[in-house]
Protein backbone atom coordinates (compact mmCIF):
# COMPACT_ATOMS: atom_id res chain seq x y z
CA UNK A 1 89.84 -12.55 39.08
CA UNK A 2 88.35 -13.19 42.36
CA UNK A 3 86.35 -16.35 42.53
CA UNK A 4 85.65 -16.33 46.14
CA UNK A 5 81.76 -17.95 46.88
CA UNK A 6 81.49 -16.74 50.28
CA UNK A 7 83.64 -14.66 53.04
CA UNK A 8 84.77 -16.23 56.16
CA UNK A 9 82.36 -14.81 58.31
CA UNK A 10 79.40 -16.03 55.90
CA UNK A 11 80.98 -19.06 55.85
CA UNK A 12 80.85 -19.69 59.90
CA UNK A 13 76.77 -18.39 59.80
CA UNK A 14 76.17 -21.33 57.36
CA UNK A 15 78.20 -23.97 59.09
CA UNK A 16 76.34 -22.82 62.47
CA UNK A 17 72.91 -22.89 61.01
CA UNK A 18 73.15 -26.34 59.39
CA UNK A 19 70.59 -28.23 61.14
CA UNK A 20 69.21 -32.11 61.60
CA UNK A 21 65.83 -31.79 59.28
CA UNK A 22 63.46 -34.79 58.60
CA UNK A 23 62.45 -36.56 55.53
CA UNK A 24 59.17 -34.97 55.48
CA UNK A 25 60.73 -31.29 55.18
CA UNK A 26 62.89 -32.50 52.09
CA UNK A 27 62.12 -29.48 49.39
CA UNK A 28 60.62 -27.06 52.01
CA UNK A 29 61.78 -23.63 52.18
CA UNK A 30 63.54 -24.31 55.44
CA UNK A 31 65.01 -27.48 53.86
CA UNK A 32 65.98 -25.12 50.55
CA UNK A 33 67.49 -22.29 52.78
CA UNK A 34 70.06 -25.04 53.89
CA UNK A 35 70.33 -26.55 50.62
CA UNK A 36 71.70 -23.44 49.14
CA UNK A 37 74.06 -22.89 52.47
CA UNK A 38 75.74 -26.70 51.89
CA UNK A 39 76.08 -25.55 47.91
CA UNK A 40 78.22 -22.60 48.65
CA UNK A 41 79.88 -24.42 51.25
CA UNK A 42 80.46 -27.01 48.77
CA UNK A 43 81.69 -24.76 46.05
CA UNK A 44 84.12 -22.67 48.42
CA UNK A 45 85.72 -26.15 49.60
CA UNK A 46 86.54 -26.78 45.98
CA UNK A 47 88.07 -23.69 45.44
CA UNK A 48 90.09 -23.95 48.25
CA UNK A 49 91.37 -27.01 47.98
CA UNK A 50 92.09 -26.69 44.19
CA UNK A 51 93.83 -23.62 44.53
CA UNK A 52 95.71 -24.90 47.39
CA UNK A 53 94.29 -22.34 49.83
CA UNK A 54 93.68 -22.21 53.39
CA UNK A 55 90.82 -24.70 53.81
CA UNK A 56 88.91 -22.91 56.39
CA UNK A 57 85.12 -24.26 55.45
CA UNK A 58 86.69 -27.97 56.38
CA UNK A 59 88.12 -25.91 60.04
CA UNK A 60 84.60 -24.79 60.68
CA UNK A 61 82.84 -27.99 59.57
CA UNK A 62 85.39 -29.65 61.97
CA UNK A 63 85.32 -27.20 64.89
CA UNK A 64 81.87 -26.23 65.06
CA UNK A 65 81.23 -30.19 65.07
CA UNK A 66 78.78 -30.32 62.05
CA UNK A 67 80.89 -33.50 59.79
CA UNK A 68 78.08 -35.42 61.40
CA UNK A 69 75.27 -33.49 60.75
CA UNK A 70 76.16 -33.20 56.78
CA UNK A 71 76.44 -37.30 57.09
CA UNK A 72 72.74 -37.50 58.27
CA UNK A 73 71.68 -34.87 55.63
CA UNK A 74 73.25 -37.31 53.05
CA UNK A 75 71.49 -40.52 54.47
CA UNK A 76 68.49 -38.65 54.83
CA UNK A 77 68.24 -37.29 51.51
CA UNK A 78 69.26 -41.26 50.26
CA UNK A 79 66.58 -42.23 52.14
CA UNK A 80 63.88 -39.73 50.08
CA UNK A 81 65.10 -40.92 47.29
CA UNK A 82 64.71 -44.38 47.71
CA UNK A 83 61.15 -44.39 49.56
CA UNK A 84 59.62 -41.13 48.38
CA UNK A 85 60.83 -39.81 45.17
CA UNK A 86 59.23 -43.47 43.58
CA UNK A 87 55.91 -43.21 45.14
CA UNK A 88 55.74 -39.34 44.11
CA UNK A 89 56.36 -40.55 40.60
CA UNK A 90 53.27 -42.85 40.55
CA UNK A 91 50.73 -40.53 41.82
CA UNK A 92 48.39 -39.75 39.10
CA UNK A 93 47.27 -35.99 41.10
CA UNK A 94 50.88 -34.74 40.95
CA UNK A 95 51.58 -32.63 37.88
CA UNK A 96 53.95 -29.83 39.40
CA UNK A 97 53.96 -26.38 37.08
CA UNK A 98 58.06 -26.83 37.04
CA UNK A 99 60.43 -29.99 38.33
CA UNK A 100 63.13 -27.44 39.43
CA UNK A 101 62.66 -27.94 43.10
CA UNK A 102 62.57 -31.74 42.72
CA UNK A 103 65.57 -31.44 40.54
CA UNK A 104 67.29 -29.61 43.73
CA UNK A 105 66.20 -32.73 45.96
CA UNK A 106 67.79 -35.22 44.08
CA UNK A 107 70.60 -33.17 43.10
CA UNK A 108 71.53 -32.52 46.84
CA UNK A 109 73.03 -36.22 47.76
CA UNK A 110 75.52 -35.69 45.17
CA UNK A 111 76.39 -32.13 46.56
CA UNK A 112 76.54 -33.34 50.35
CA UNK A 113 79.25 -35.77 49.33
CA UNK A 114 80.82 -33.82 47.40
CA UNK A 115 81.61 -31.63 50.36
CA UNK A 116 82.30 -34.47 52.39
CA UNK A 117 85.07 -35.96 49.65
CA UNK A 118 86.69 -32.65 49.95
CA UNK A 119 87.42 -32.18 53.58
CA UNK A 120 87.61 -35.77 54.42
CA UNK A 121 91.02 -35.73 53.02
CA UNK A 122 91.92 -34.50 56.11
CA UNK A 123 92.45 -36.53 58.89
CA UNK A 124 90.94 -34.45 61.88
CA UNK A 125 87.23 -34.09 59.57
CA UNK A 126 87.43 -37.92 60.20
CA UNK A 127 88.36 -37.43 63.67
CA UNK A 128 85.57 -35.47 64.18
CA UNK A 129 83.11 -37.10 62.11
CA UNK A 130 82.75 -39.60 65.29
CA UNK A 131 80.02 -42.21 65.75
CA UNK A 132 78.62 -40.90 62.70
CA UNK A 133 82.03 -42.72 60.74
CA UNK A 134 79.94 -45.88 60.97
CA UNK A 135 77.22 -44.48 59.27
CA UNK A 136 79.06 -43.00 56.90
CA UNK A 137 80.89 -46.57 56.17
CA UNK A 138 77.84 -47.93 55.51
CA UNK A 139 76.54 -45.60 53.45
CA UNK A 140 79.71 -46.43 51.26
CA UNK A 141 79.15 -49.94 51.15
CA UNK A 142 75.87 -49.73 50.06
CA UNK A 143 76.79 -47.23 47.28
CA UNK A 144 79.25 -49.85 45.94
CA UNK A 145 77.72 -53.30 46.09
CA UNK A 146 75.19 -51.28 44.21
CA UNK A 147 77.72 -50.29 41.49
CA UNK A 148 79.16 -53.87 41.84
CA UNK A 149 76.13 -55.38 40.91
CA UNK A 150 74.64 -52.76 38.52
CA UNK A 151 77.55 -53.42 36.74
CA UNK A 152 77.95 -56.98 36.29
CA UNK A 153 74.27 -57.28 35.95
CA UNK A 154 74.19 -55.00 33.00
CA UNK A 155 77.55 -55.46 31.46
CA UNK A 156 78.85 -51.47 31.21
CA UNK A 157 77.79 -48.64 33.55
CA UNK A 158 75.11 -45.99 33.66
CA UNK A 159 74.61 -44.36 30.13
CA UNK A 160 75.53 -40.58 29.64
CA UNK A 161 73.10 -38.45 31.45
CA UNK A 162 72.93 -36.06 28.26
CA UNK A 163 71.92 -39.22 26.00
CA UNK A 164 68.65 -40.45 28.15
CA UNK A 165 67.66 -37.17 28.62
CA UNK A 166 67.13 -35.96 25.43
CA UNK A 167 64.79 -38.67 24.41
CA UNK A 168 61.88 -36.52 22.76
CA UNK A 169 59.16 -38.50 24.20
CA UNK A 170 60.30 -38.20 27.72
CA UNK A 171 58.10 -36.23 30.32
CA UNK A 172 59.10 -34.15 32.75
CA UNK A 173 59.00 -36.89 35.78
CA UNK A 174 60.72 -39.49 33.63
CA UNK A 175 63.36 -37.16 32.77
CA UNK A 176 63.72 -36.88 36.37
CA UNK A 177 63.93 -40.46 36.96
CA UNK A 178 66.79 -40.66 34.32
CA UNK A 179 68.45 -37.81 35.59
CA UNK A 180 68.67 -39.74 39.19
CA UNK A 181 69.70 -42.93 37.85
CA UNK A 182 72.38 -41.32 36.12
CA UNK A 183 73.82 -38.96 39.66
CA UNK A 184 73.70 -42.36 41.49
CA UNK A 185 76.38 -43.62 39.49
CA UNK A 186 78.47 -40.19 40.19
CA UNK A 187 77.74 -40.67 44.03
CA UNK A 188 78.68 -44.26 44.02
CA UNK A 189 82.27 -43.37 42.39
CA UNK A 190 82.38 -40.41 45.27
CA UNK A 191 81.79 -43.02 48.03
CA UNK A 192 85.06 -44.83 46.91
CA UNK A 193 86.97 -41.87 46.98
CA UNK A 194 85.07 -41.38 50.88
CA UNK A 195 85.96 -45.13 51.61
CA UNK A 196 89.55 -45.04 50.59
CA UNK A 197 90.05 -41.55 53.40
CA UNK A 198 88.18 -43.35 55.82
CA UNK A 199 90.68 -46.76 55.57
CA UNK A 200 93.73 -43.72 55.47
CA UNK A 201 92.73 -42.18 58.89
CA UNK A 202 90.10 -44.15 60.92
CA UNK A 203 91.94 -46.03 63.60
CA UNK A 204 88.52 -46.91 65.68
CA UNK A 205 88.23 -50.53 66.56
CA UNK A 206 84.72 -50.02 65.70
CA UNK A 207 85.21 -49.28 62.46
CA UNK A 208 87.86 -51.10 61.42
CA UNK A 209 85.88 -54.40 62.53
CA UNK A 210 83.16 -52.95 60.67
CA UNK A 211 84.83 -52.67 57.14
CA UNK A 212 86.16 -55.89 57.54
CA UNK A 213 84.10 -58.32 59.49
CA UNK A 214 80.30 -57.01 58.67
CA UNK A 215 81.04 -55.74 55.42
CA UNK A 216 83.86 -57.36 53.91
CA UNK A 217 85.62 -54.28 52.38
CA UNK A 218 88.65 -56.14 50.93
CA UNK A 219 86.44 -58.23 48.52
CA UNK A 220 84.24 -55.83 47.80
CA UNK A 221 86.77 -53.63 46.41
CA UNK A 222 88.45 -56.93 44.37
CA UNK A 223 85.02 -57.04 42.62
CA UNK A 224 85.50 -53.48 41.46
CA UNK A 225 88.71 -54.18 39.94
CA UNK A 226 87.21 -56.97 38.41
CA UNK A 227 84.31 -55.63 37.20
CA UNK A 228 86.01 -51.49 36.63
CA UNK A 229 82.94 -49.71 36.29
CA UNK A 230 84.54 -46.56 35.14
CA UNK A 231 85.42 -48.22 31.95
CA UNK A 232 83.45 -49.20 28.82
CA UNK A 233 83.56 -49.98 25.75
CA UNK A 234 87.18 -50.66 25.86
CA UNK A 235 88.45 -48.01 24.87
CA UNK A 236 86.60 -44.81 27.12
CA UNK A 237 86.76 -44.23 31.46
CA UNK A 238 85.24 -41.89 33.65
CA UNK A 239 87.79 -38.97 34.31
CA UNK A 240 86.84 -35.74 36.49
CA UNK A 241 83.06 -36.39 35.68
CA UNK A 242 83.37 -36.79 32.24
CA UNK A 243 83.67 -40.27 29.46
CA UNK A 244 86.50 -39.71 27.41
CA UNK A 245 88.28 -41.93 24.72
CA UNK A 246 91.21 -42.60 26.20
CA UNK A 247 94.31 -43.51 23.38
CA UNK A 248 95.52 -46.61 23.26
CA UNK A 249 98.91 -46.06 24.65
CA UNK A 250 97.48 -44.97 27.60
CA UNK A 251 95.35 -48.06 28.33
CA UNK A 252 97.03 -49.35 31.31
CA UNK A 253 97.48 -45.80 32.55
CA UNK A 254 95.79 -45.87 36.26
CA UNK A 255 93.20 -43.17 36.34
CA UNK A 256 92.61 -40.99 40.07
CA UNK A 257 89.21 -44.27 40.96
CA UNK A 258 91.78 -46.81 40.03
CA UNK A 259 94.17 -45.37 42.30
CA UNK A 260 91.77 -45.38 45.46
CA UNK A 261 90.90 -48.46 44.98
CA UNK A 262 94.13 -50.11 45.02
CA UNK A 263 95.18 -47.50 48.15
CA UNK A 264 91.86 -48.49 50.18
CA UNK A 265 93.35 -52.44 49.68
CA UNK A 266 96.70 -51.74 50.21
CA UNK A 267 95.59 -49.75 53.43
CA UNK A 268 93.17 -52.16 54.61
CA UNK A 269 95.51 -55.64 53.82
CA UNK A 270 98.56 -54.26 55.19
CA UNK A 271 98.21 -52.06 57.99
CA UNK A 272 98.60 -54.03 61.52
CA UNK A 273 95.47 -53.33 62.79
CA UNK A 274 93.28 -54.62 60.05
CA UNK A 275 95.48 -58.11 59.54
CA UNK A 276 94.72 -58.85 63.35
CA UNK A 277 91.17 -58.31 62.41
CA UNK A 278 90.78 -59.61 59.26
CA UNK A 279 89.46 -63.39 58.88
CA UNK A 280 92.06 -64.99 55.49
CA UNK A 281 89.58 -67.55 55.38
CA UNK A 282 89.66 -70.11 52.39
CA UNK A 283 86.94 -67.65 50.39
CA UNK A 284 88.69 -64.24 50.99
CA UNK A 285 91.89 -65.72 50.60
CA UNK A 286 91.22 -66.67 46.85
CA UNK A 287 89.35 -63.42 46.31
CA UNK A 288 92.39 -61.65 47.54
CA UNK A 289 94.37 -63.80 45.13
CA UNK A 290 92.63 -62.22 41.81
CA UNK A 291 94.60 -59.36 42.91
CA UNK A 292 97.51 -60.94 41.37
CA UNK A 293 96.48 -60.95 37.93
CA UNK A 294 95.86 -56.99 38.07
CA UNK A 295 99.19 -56.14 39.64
CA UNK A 296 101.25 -55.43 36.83
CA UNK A 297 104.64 -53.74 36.77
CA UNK A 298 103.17 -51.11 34.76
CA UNK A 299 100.64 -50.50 37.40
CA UNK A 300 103.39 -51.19 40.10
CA UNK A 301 105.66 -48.11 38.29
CA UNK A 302 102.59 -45.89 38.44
CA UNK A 303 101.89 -46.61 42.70
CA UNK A 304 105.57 -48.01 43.75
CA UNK A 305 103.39 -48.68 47.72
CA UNK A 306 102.17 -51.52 45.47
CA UNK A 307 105.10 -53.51 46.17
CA UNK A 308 104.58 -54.54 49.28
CA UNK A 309 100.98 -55.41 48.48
CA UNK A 310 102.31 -57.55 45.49
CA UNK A 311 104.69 -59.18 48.00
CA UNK A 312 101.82 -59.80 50.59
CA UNK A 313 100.05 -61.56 48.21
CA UNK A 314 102.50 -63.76 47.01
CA UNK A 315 103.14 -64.92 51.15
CA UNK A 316 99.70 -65.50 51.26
CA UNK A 317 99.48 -67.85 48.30
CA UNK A 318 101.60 -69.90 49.81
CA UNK A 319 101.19 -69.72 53.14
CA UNK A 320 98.14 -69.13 55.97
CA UNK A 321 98.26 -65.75 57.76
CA UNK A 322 96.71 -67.05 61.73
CA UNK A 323 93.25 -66.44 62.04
CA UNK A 324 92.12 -63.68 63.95
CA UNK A 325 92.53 -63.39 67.72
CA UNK A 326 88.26 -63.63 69.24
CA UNK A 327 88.31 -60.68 71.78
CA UNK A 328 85.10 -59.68 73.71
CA UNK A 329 84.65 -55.96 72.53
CA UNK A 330 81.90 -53.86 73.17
CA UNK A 331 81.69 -52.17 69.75
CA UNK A 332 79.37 -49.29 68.40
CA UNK A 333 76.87 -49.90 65.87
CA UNK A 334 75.71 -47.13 63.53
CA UNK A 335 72.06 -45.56 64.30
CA UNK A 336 71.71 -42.54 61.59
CA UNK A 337 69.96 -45.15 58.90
CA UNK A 338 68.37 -47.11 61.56
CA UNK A 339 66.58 -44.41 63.52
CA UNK A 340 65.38 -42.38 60.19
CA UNK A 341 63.77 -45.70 59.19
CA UNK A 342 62.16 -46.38 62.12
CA UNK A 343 60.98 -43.08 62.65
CA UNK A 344 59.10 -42.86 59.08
CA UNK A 345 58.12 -46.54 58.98
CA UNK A 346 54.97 -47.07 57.41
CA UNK A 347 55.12 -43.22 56.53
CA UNK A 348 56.64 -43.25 53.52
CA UNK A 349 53.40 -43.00 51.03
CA UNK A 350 51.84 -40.14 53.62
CA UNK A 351 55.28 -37.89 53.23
CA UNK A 352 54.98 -38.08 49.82
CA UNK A 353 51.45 -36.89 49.57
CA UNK A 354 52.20 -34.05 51.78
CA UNK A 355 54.66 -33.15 49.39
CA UNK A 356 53.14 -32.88 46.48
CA UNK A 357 50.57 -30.56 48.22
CA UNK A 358 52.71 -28.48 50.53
CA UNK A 359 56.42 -29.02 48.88
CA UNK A 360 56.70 -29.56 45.19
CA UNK A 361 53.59 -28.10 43.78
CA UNK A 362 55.05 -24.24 44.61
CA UNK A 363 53.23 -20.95 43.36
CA UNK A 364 54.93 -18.95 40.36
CA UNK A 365 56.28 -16.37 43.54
CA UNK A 366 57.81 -19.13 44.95
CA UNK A 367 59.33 -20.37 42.05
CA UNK A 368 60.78 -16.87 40.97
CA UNK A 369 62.23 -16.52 44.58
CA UNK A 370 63.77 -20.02 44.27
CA UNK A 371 64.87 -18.95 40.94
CA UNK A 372 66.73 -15.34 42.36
CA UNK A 373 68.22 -17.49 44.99
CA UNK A 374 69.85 -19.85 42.88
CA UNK A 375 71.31 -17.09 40.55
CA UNK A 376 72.91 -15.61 43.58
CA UNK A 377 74.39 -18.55 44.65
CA UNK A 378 75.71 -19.94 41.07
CA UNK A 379 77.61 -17.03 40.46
CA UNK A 380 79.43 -17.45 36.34
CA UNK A 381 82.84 -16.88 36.99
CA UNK A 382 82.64 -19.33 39.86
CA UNK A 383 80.84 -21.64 38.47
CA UNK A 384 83.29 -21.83 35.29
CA UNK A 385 86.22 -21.69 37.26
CA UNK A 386 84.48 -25.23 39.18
CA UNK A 387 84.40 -26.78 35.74
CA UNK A 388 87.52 -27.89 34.12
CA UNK A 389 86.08 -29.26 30.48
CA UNK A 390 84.52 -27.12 27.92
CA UNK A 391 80.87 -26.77 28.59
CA UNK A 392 78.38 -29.15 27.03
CA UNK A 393 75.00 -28.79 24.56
CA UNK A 394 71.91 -28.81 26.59
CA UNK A 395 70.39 -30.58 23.82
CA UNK A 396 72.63 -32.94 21.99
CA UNK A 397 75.59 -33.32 24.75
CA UNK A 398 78.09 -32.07 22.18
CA UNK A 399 81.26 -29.67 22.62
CA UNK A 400 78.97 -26.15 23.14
CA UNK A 401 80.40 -22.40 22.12
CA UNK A 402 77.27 -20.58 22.85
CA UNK A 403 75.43 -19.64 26.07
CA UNK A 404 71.56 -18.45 25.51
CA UNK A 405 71.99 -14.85 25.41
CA UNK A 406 68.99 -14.39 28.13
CA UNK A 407 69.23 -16.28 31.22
CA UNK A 408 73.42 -16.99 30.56
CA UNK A 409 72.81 -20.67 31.78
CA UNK A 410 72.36 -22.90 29.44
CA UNK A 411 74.75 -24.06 26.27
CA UNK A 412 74.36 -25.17 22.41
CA UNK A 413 76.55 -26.28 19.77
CA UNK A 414 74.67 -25.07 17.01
CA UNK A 415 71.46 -22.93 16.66
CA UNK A 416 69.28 -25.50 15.71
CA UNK A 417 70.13 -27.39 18.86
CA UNK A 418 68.39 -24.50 20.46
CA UNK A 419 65.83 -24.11 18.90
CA UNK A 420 65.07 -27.72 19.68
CA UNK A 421 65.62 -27.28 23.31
CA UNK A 422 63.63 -24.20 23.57
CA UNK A 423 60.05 -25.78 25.04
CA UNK A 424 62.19 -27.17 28.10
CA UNK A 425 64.51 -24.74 28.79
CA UNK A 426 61.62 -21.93 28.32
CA UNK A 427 60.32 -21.88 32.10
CA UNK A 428 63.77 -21.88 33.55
CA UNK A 429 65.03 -19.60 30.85
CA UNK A 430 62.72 -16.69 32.04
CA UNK A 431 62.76 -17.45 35.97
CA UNK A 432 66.55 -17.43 35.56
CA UNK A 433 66.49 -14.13 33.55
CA UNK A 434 64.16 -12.07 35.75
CA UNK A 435 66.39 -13.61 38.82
CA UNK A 436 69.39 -12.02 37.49
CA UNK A 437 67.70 -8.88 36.65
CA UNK A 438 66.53 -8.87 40.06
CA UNK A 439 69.84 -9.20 41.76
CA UNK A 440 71.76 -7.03 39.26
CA UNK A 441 68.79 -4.48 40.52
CA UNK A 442 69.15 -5.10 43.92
CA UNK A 443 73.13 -4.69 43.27
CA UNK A 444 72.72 -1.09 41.63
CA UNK A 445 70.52 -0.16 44.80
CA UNK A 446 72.95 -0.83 47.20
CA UNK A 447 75.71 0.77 45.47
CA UNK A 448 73.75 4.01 45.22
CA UNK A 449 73.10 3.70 49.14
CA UNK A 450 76.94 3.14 49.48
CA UNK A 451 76.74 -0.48 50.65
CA UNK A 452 79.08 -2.93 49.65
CA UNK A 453 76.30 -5.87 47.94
CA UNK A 454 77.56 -9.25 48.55
């Protein structure tokens, strides 16, 4: 079965017509259009890279020079999120007809990264990501000290996104609310995976003095070992999106986030550059030192590199590494976050009453347009060849068997769960249905004509 998104030559038209937009133009059709492009680029990546194909959407992201521009859509969007999304919530006037384009907004940090965890793997996307790396470096530290302290603070991590939103006396808006809380939590793991490829290739004094003397990578990351916010309750982690009970003979069994955590330390403690940099004062030193306690020869048979960390460690328990050499360098600072901020200072409440005029409040056209787009791009077959675990119960969460026989989008575990879904899913239920007919139309035409429909 062929489970291609898009054809090369589609694929090079999207990665050309990605774009810088503004905050303000978050959830406009232009912004949408682009939206929709970065999805299918997204989901073609995966494919690829899954299937162990020729990864030509990361060779056009690359040559075509747009790594950067999909870093400043991702701060951008972070920045909506943060400043606008909240103050859109409070306003009394804004009571949109469906919450499917905001969904979209706040869904589209998650699918930026995404992209960018894919084809950052590689070390010539981080090559060409350029000044934009430091950007990109911050974003990941403030995704993390986030999870850091969300996670001490409230003892276990974000609940399941299926269980807060299907509390019955949840509206529309809070559902959204929920809904974000729980994707930050998704992004935050997906910025460790980022971090640990940017400590494998970057080799930019900049940014090497930037992980390690602004931000203090190396005890950052010892507070998510500490702290392991993909585990709860003992006995359940966070593996390929998903909680699952995990047996307890395979406890100590390190999962893919344990293992780029412990690769982002061993790359940033033990690599040349990053020792001359890094200051082993008294404070780090002893952070460093908790390492010790996690490193055991179970986890040293499942990454053998860990031997040489474990042997770092126990030098520097006993012994001083020299502090680090002062040099007068002229280093780069990152300007993505700070030039977005300073452009919509003091803007922030004005954007989002714009929005819910021009942006979020569309007409039932626009919304069936949306609708027919999205069908088109979230093809079934390549959407269930994306997802690896048995779909779950729009209602409940559970283990689903059947898909609503109308709009082919949404599954149940049991009929009743259904029926009790039905005055949500209605709206999107009969958009997505007369999308599909739509398209399947549209498809019929063109095959009469003797065109080849994409």
């Amino acid at each position: 079965m062929d489970t291609s998104v898009i054809l090369h030559g589609e694929a090079e038209g999207y990665v050309r017509s990605l774009e810088n937009l503004s905050v303000r133009e978050v959830g406009s059709q232009r912004w949408f259009k682009q939206h929709e492009y970065i999805e299918k680029l997204n989901m073609q990546a995966i494919l690829d890279a899954s299937a162990t194909h020729d990864e030509f959407i990361k060779e056009l992201l690359v040559s075509h020079g747009k790594i950067s521009t999909l870093v400043r859509e991702m701060i951008v969007v972070e920045l909506w999120k943060q400043k606008v999304f909240p103050v859109l919530c409070q306003l009394q006037d804004f009571n949109p007809k469906s919450t499917f384009p905001l969904y979209m907004a706040i869904h589209h940090e998650a699918t930026v990264i995404n992209l960018l965890e894919t084809v950052l793997f590689h070390k010539d996307s981080c090559d060409a990501a350029d000044d934009s790396l430091l950007d990109l470096m911050d974003y990941c530290h403030r995704k993390l000290t986030l999870l850091v302290s969300k996670t001490s603070r409230e003892g276990a991590p974000v609940q399941d996104r299926h269980s807060l939103s299907g509390k019955a006396d949840a509206s529309s808006i809070q559902e959204l609310q929920i809904q974000s809380a729980a994707l930050e939590y998704e992004i935050s793991l997906k910025a460790l995976s980022v971090l640990r490829y940017i400590t494998d290739h970057a080799d930019s004094i900049s940014v090497i003095s930037r992980m390690l003397c602004t931000h203090n990578m190396p005890c950052v990351l010892v507070q998510l070992i500490d702290c392991c916010p993909w585990s709860r309750y003992s006995s359940e982690k966070f593996i390929n999106g998903k909680w699952e009970k995990i047996p307890s003979e395979d406890h100590l069994k390190m999962t893919k986030l344990d293992g780029q955590v412990w690769i982002a330390l061993y790359n940033l403690l033990l690599k040349e550059d990053c020792q001359r940099k890094y200051n082993f004062n008294n404070f780090n030193k002893n952070q460093l030192l908790k390492l010790r306690g996690f490193l055991t020869d179970v986890l040293v048979d499942q990454l053998p590199n860990l031997v040489e960390l474990q042997r770092f460690l126990a030098h520097l328990a006993i012994k001083d590494p020299a502090p680090p050499k002062k040099e007068l360098i002229l280093e780069q600072i990152p300007e993505m976050w700070n030039n977005i901020m300073h452009e919509n200072s003091g803007k922030w409440r004005a954007i989002a009453k714009y929005q819910v005029k021009e942006t979020f409040n569309p007409s039932e056209n626009d919304l069936r347009q949306q609708a027919q787009r999205l069908a088109q791009t979230y093809s079934l077959d390549v959407m269930e060849s994306l997802i690896p675990e048995r779909p779950k119960c729009g209602s409940c969460g559970k283990e689903a068997t059947k898909r609503c026989s109308r709009c082919q989008m949404e599954w149940y575990c049991h009929r009743e769960c259904q029926v009790k879904h039905w005055p949500k899913h209605k709206t999107a239920c009969q958009l997505m249905a007369e999308a599909t007919e739509r398209v399947h139309e549209k498809a019929g035409e063109s095959k009469h004509l003797g065109v080849n429909a994409i």
